[in-house]
Protein backbone atom coordinates (compact mmCIF):
# COMPACT_ATOMS: atom_id res chain seq x y z
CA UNK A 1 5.84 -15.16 -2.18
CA UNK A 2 8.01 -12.62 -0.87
CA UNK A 3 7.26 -8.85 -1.27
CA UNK A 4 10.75 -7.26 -1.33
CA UNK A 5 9.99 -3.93 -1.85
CA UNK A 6 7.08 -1.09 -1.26
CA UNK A 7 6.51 2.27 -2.72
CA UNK A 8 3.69 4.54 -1.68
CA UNK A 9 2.49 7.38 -3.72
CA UNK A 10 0.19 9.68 -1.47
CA UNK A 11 -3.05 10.94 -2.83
CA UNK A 12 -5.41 12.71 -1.49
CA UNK A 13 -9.17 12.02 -3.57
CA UNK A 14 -11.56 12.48 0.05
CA UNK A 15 -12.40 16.58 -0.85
CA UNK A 16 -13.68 16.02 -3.96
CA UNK A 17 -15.53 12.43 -2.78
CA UNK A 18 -12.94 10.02 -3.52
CA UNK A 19 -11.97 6.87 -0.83
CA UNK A 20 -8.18 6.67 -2.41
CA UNK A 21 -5.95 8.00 -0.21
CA UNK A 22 -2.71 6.59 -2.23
CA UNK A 23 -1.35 4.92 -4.93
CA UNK A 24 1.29 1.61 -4.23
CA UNK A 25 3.66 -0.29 -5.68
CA UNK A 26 5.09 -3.89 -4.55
CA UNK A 27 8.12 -6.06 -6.11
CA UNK A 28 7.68 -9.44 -5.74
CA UNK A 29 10.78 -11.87 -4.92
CA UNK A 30 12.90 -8.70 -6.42
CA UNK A 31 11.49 -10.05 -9.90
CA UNK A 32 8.37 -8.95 -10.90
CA UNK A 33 6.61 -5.44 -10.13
CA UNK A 34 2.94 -4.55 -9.57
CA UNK A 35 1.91 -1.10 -9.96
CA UNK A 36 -1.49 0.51 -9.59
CA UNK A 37 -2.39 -0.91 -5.62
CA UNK A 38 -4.82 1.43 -4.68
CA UNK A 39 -4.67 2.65 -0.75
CA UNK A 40 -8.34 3.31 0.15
CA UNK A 41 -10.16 4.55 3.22
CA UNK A 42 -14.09 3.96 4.45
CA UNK A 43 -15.75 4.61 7.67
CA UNK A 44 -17.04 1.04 7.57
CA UNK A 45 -13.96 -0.58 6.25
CA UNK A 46 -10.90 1.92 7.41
CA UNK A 47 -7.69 1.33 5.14
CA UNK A 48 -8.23 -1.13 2.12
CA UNK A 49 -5.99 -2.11 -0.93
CA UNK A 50 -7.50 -2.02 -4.16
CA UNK A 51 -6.21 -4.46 -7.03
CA UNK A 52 -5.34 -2.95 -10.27
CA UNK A 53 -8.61 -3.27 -12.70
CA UNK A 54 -9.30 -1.92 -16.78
CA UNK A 55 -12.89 -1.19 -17.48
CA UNK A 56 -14.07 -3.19 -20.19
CA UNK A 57 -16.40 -1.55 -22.83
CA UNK A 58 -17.81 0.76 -20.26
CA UNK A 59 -19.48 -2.13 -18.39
CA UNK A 60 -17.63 -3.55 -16.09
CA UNK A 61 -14.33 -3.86 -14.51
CA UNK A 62 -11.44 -6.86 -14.88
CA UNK A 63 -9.29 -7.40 -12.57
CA UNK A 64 -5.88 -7.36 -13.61
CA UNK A 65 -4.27 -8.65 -10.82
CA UNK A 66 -5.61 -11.10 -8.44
CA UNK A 67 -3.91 -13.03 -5.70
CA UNK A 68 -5.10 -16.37 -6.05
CA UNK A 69 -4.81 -17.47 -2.28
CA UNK A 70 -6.27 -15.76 0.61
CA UNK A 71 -2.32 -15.68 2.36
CA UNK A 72 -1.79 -13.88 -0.92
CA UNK A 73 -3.92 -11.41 -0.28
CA UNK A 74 -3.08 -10.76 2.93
CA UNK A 75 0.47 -10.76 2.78
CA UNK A 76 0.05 -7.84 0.00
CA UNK A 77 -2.66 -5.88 2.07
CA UNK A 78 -0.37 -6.00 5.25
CA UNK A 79 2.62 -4.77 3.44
CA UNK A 80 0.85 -2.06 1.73
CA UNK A 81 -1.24 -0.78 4.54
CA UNK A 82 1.73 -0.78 6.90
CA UNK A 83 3.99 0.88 4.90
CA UNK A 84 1.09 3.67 4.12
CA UNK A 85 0.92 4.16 7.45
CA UNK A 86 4.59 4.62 8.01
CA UNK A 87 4.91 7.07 5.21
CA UNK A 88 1.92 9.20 6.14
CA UNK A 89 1.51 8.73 9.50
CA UNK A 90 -1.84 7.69 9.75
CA UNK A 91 -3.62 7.97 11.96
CA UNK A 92 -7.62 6.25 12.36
CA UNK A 93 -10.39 8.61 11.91
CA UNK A 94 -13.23 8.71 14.52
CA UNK A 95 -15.57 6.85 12.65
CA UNK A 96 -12.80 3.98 12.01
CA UNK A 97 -11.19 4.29 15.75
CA UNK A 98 -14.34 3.07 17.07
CA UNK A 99 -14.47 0.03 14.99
CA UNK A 100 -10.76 -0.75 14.73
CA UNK A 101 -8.76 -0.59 12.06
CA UNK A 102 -11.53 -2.10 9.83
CA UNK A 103 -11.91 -5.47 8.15
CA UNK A 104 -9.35 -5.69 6.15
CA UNK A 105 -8.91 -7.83 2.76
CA UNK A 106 -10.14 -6.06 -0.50
């Protein structure tokens, strides 16, 4: 799997409560296009990627992507997050400083 291409879309949720910090998109092998990556932040986890999920008859949530290997994962987490923190120049908070740059893998 080769991610060819990533868009970030910053958004800023923390005043009002929210962890998402910005929306991403990824092409895959220049063929196939994910939207609706969630960028997320935590104290106890710093930056995260969200998969895309649909709630399903108000009870719970189904995935609607999901990288099926662990390299996967990680290949799509590492593109996101570094390309989030290229576009918006992140920088780790206090909390997160202190404890790295969090454990990553959503």
């Amino acid at each position: 799997m080769n991610i060819t291409a990533v868009r970030i879309f910053p958004f800023e949720s923390r005043d009002s409560g929210g962890r998402t910090v910005a929306y991403a998109e990824i092409e895959i092998d220049g063929g196939l296009l994910v939207r609706g990556l969630r960028v997320m932040e935590t104290a106890s986890r710093g930056l995260f990627v969200g998969f895309p999920a649909q709630r399903v008859r108000r009870e719970r949530l189904v995935e609607l992507v999901v990288p099926i290997t662990r390299e996967a994962r990680k290949a799509v987490r590492d593109a996101v997050i570094t390309e989030y923190k290229r576009v918006a120049g992140w920088q780790a908070a206090p909390a997160c400083a202190a404890e790295g740059e969090g454990a990553g893998g959503a």
